[in-house]
C-alpha atoms as a PDB file:
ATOM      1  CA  UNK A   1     -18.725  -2.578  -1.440  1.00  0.00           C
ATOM      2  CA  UNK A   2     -18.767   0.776  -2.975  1.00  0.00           C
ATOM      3  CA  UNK A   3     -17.649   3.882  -2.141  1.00  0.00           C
ATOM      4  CA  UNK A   4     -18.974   6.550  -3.408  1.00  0.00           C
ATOM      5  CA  UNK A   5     -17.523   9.361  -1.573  1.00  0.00           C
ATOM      6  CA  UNK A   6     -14.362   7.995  -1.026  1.00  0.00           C
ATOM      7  CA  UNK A   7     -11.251   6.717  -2.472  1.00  0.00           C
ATOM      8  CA  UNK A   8     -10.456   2.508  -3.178  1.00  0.00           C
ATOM      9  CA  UNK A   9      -7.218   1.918  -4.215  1.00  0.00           C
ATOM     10  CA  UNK A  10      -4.700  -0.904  -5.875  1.00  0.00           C
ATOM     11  CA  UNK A  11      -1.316  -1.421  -4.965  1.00  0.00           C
ATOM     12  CA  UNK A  12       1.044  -3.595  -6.421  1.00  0.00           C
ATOM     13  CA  UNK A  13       4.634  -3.808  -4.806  1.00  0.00           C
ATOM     14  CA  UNK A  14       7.873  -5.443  -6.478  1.00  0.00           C
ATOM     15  CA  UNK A  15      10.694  -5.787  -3.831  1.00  0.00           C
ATOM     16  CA  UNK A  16      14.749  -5.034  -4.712  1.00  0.00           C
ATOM     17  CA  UNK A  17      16.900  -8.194  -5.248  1.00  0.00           C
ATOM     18  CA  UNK A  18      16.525 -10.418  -1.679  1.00  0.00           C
ATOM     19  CA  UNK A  19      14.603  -7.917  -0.066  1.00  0.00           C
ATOM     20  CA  UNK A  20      10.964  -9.866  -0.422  1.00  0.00           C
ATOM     21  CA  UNK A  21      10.884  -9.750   3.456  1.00  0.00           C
ATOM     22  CA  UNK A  22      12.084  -6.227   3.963  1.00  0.00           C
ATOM     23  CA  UNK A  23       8.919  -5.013   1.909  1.00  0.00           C
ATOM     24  CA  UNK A  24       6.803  -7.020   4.121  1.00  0.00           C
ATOM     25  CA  UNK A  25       8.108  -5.412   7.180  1.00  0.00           C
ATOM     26  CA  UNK A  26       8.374  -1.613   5.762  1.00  0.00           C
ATOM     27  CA  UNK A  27       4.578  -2.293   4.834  1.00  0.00           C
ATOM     28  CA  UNK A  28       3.787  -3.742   8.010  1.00  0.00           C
ATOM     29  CA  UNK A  29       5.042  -0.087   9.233  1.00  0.00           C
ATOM     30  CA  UNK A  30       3.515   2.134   6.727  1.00  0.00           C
ATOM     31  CA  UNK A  31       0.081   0.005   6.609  1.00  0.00           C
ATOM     32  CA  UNK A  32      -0.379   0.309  10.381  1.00  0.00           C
ATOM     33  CA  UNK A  33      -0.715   4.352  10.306  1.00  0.00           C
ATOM     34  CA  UNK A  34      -4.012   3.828   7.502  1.00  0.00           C
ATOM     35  CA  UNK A  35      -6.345   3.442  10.719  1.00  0.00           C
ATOM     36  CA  UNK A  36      -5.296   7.313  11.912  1.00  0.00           C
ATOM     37  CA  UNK A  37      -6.510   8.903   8.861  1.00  0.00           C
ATOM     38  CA  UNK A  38      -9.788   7.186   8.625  1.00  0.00           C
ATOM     39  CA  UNK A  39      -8.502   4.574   5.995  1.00  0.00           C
ATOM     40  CA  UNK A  40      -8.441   1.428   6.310  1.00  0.00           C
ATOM     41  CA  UNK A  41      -6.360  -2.436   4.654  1.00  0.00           C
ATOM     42  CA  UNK A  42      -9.308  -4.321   2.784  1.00  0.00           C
ATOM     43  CA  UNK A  43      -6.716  -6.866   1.444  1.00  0.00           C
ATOM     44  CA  UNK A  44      -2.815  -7.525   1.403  1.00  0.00           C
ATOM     45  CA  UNK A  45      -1.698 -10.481  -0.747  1.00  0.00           C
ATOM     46  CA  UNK A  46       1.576 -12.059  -1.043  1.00  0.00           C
ATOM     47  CA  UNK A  47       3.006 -13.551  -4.105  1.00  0.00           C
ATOM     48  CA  UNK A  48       3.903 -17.403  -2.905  1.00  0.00           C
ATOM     49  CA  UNK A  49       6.379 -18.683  -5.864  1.00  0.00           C
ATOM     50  CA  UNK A  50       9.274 -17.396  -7.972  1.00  0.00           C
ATOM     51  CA  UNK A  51       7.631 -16.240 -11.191  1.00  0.00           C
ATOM     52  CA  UNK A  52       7.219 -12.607 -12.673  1.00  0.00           C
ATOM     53  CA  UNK A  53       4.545 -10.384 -10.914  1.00  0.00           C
ATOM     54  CA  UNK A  54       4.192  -8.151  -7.988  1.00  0.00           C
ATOM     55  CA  UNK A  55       5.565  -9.514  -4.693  1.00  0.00           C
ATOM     56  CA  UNK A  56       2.553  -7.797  -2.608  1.00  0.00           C
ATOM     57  CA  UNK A  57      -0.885  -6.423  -3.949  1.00  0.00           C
ATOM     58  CA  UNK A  58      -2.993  -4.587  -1.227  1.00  0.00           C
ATOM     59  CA  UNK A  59      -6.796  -3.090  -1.710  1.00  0.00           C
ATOM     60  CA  UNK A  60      -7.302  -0.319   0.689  1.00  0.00           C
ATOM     61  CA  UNK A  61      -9.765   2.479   1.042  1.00  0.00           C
ATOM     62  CA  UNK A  62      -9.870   6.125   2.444  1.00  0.00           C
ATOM     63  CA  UNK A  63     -13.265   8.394   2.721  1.00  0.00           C
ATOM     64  CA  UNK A  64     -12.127  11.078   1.068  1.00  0.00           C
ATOM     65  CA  UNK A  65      -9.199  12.265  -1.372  1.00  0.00           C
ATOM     66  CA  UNK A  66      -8.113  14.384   1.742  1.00  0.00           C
ATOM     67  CA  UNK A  67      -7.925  11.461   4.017  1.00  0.00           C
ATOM     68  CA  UNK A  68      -5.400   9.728   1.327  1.00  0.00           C
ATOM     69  CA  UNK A  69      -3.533  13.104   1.110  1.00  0.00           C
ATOM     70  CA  UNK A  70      -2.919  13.514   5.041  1.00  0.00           C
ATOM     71  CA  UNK A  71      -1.788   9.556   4.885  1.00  0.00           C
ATOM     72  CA  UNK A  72       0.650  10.195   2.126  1.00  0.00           C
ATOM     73  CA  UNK A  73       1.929  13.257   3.970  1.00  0.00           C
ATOM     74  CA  UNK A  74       1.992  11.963   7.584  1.00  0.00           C
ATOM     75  CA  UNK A  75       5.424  12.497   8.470  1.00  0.00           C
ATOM     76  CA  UNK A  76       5.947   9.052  10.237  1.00  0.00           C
ATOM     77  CA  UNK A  77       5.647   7.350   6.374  1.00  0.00           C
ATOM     78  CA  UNK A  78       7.790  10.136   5.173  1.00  0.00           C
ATOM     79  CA  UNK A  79      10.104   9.312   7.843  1.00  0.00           C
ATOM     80  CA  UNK A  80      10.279   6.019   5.988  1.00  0.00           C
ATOM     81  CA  UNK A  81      11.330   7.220   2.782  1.00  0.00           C
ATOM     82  CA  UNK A  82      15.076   5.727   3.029  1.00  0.00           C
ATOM     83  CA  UNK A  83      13.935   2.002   4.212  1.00  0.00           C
ATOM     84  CA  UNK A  84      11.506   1.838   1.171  1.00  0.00           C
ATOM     85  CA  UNK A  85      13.909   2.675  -1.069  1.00  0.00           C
ATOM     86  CA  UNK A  86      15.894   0.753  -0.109  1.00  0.00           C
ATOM     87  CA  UNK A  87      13.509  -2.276  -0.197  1.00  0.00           C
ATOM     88  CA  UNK A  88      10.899  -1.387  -2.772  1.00  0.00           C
ATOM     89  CA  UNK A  89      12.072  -1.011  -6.682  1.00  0.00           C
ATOM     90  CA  UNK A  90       8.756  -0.878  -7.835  1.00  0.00           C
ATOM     91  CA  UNK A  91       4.966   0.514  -7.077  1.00  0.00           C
ATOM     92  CA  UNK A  92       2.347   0.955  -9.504  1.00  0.00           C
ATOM     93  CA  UNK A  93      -0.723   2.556  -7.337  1.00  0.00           C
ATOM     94  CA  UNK A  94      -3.836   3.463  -9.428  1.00  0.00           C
ATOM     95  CA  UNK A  95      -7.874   3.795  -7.793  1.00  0.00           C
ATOM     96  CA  UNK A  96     -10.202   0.433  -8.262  1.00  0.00           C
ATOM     97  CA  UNK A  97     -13.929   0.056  -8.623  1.00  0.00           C
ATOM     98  CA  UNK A  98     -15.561  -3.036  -6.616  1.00  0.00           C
ATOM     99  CA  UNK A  99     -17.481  -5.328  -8.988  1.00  0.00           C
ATOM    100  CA  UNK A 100     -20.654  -7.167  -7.561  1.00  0.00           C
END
């Protein structure tokens, strides 16, 4: 699974107070628009009990550092800006190399 050319990322979500299922749906959004810049979802995980730790963790690549740039810029996610702040109090995004 590597890629060589492109761009494999971690992302690790922590949701506000009570808003565990507001993140999921704000991702849901944002997520969906990957496939129009040539990236694509590899893996979204969900944290299933109470204790510390990220609420989400997705594993997504792009095919190029330009193809994450346009994403980050698309003006639909910008658009969203408001709803994940108001859902989101933490994101810790950093790239990932696939092990054999």
């Amino acid at each position: 699974m590597s890629n060589i050319d492109g761009v494999d990322l971690c992302c690790l979500l922590w949701a506000r107070a009570d808003e565990a299922a507001g993140l999921e749906a704000y991702e849901d959004r944002v997520l969906a628009l990957i496939p129009d810049h040539g990236g694509q979802v590899l893996q979204r995980v969900r944290r299933t009990s109470d204790e510390a730790g990220p609420n989400e963790v997705q594993i997504y690549r792009f095919p190029s550092q330009s193809s994450l740039d346009s994403y980050l810029a698309d003006p639909r996610r910008l658009a969203l800006a408001a709803e994940r702040d108001r859902v989101v109090s933490r994101t810790e995004l950093f790239p990932v190399a696939f092990l054999a």
